[in-house]
N, C-alpha and C. Protein backbone atom coordinates (compact mmCIF):
# COMPACT_ATOMS: atom_id res chain seq x y z
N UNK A 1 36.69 128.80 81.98
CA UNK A 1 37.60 129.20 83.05
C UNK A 1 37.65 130.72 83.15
N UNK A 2 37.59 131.42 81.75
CA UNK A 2 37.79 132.95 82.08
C UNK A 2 36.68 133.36 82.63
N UNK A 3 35.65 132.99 81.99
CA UNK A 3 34.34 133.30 83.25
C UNK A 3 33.89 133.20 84.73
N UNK A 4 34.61 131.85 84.69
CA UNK A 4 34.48 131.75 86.20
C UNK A 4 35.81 132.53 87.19
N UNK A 5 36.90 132.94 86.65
CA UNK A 5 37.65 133.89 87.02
C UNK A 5 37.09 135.29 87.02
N UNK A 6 35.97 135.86 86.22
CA UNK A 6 35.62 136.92 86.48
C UNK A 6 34.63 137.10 87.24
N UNK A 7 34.15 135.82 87.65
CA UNK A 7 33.05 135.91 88.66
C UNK A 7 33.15 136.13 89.88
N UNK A 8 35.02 136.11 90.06
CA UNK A 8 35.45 135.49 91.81
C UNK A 8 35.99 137.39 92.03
N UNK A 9 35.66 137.35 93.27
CA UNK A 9 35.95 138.80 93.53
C UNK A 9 37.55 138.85 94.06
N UNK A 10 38.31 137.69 94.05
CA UNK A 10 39.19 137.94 94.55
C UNK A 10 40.67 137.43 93.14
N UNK A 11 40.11 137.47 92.21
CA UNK A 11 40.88 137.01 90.92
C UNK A 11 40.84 137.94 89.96
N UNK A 12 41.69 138.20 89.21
CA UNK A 12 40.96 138.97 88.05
C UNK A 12 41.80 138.03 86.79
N UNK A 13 41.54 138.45 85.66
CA UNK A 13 41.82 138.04 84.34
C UNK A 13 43.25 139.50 84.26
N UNK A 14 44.14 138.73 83.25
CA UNK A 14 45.11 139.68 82.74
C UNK A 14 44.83 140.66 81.68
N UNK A 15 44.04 139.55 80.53
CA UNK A 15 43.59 139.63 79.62
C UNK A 15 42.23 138.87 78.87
N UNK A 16 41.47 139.51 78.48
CA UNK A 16 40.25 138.60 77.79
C UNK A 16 40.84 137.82 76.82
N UNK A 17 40.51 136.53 77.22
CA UNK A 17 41.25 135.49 76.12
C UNK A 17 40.73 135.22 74.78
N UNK A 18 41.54 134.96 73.67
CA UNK A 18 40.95 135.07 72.43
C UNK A 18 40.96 133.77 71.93
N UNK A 19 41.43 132.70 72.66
CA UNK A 19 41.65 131.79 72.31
C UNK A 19 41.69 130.70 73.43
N UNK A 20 42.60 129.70 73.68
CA UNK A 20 42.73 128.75 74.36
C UNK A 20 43.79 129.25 75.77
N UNK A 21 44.40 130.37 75.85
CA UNK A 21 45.39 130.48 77.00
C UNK A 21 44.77 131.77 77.62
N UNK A 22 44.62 131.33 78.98
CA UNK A 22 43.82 132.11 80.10
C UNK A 22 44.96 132.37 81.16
N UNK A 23 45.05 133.54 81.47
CA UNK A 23 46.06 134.13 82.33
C UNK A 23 45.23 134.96 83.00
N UNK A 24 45.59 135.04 84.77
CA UNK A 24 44.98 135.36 85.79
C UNK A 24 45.81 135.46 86.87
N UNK A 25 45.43 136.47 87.62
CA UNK A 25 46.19 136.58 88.99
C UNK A 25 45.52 137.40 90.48
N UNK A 26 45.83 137.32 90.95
CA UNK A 26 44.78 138.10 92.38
C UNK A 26 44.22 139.50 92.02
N UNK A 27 43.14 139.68 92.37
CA UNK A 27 42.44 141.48 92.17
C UNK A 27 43.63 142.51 93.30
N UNK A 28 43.90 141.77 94.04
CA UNK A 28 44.90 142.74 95.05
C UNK A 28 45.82 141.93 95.82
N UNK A 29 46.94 141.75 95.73
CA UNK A 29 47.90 141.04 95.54
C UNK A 29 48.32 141.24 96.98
N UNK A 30 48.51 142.27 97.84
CA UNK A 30 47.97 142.64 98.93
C UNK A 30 47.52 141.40 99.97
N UNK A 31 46.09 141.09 99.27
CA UNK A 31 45.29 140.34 100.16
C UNK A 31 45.44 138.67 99.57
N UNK A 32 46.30 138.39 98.47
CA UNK A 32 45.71 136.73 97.63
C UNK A 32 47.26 136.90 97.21
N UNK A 33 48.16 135.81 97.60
CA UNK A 33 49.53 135.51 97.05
C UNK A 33 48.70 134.47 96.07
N UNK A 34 49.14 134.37 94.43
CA UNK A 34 48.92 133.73 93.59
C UNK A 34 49.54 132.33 93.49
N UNK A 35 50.65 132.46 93.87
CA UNK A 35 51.70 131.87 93.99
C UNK A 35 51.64 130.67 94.98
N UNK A 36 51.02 131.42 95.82
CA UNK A 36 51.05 129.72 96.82
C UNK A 36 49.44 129.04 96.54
N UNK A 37 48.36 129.67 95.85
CA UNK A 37 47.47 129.34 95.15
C UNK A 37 48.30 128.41 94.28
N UNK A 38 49.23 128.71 93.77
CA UNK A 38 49.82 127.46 93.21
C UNK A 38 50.36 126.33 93.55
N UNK A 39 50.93 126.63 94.45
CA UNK A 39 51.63 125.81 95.48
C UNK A 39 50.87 124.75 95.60
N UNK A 40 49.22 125.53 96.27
CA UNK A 40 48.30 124.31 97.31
C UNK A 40 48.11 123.48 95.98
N UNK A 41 47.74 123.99 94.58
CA UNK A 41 47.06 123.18 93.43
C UNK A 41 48.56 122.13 93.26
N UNK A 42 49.38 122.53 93.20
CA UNK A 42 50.39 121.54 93.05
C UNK A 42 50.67 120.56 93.56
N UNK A 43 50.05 120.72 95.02
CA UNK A 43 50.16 119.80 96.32
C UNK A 43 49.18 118.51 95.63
N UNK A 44 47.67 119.33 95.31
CA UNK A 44 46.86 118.58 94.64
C UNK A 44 47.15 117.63 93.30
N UNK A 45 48.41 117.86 92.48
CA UNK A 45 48.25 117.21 91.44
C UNK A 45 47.96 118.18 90.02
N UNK A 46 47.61 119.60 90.42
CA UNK A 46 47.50 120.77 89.34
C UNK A 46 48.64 121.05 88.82
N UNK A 47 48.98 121.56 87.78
CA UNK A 47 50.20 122.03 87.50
C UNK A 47 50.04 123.52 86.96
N UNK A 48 50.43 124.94 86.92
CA UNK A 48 50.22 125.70 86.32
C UNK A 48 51.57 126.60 85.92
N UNK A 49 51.53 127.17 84.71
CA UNK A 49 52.80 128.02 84.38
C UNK A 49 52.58 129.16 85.86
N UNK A 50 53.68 130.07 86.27
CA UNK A 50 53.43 130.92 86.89
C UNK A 50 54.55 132.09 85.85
N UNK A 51 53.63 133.49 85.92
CA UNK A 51 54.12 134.47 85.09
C UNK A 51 54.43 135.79 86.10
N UNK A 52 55.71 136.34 85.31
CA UNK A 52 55.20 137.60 86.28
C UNK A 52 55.85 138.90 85.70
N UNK A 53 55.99 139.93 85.70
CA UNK A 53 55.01 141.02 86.46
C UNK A 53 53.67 140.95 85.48
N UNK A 54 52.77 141.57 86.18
CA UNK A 54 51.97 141.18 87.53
C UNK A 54 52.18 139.31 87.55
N UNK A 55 52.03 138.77 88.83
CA UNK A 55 52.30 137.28 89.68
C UNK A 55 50.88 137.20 88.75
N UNK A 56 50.90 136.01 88.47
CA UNK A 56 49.48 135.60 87.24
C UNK A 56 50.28 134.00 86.82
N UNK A 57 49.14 133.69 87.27
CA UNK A 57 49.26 131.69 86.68
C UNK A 57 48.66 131.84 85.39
N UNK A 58 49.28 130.53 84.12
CA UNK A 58 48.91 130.73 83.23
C UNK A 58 48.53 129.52 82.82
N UNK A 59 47.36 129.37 81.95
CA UNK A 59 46.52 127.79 81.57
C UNK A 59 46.59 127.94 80.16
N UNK A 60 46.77 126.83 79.83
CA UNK A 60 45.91 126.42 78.15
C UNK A 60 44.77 125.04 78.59
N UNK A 61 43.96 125.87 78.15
CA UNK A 61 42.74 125.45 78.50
C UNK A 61 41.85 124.83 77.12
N UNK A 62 41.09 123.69 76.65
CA UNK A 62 40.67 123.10 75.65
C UNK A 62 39.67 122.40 75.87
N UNK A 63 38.84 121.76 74.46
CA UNK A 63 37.64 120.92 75.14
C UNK A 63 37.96 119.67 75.98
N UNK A 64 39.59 119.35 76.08
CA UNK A 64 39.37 118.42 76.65
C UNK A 64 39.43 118.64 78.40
N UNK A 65 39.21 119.78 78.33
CA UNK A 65 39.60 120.06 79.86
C UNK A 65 37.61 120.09 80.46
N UNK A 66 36.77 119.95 79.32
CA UNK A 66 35.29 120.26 79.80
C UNK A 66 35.38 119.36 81.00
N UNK A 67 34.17 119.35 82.31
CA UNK A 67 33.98 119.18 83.01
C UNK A 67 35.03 119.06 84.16
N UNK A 68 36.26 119.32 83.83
CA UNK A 68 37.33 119.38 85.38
C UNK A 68 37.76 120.53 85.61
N UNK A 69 36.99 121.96 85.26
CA UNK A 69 36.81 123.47 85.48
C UNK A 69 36.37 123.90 86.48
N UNK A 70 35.30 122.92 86.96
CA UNK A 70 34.57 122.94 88.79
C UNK A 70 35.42 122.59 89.29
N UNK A 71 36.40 121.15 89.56
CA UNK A 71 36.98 120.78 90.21
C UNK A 71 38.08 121.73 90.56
N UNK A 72 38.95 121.69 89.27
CA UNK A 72 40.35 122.88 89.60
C UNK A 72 39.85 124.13 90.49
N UNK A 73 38.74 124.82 90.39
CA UNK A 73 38.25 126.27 90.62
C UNK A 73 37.83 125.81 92.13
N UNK A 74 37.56 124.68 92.61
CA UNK A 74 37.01 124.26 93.92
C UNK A 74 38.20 124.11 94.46
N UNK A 75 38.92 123.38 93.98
CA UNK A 75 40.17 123.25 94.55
C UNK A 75 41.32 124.07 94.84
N UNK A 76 40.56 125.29 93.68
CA UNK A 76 41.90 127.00 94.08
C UNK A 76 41.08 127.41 95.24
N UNK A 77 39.21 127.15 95.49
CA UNK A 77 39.00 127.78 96.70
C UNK A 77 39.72 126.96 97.99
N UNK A 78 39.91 125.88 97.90
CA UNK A 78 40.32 125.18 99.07
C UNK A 78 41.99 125.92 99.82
N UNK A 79 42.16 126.63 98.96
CA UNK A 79 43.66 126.81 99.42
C UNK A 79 44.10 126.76 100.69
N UNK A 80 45.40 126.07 101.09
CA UNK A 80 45.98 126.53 102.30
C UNK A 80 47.54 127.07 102.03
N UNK A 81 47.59 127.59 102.68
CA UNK A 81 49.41 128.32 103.36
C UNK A 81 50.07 126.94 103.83
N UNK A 82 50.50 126.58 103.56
CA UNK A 82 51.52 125.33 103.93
C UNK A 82 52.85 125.39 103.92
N UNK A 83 53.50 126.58 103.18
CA UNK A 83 54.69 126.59 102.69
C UNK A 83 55.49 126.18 101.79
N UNK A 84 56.37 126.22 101.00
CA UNK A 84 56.63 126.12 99.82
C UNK A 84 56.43 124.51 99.31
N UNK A 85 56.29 124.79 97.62
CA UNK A 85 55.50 124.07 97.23
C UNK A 85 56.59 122.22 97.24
N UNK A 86 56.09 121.63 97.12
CA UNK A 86 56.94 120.18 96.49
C UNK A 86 56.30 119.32 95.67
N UNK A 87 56.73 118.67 94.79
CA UNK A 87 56.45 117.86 93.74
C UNK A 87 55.87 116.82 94.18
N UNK A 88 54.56 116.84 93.82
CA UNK A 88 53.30 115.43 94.42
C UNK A 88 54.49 113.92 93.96
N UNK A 89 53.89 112.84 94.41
CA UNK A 89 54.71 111.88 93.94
C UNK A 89 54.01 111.04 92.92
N UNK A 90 52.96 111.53 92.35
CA UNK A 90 52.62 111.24 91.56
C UNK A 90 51.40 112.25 90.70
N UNK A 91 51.65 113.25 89.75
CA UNK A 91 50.98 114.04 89.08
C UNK A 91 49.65 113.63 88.82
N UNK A 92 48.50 113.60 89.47
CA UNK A 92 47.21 112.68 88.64
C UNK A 92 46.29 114.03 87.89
N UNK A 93 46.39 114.50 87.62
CA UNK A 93 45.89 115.64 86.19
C UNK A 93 46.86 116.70 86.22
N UNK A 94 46.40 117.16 85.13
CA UNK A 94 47.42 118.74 84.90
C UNK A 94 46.07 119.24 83.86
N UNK A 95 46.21 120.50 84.59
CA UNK A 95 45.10 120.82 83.49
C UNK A 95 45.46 121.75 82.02
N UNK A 96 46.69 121.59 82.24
CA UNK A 96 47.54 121.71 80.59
C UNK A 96 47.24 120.48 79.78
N UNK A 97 47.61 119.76 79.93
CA UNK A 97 47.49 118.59 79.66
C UNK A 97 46.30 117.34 79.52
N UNK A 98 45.78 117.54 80.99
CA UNK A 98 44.43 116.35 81.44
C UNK A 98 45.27 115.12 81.21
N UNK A 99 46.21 114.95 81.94
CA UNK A 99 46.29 113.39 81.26
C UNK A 99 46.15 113.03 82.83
N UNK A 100 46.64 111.29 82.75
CA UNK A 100 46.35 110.72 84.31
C UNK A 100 47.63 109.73 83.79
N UNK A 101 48.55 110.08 85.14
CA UNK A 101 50.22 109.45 85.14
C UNK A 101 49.85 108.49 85.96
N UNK A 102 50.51 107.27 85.90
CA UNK A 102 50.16 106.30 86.84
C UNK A 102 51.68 105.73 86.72
């Protein structure tokens, strides 16, 4: 995940992670609200801490999260503006977690 956050020109990293928790937030805050990046993932079923100063979402990230790193990162590109966020009615991953609520 921290890699593919440093790859995106419009994200940056807070900090190089030393471990399992990856914190990130827009390169220019200006142009990328983080925040409703959260929103849309929430809409989806994502869940993420949100931190701030600087606005920066925060992950714990593990092997069990291998292969749903494309998906989440496809799905932060998908974003839309919709307006504030609301609680899916049913959570189907968290990528804290990975579990599947049914």
């Amino acid at each position: 995940l921290a890699a593919a956050v440093e790859a995106r020109s419009d994200l940056a990293l807070r900090a190089r992670p030393d471990a399992m928790l990856v914190a990130f937030g827009a390169a220019d805050d200006t142009r990328l609200d983080i925040f409703a990046v959260a929103d849309a993932l929430w809409r989806q079923g994502w869940y993420l801490d949100r931190q701030s100063p600087p606005p920066s979402l925060h992950c714990t990230v593990n092997a069990v999260h291998d292969g749903r790193i494309d998906d989440f990162l496809a799905r932060a590109r998908r974003r839309r503006r919709r307006g504030p966020a609301r609680r899916p009615a049913r959570c189907r991953r968290c990528l804290q977690h990975h579990r599947v609520i049914r």
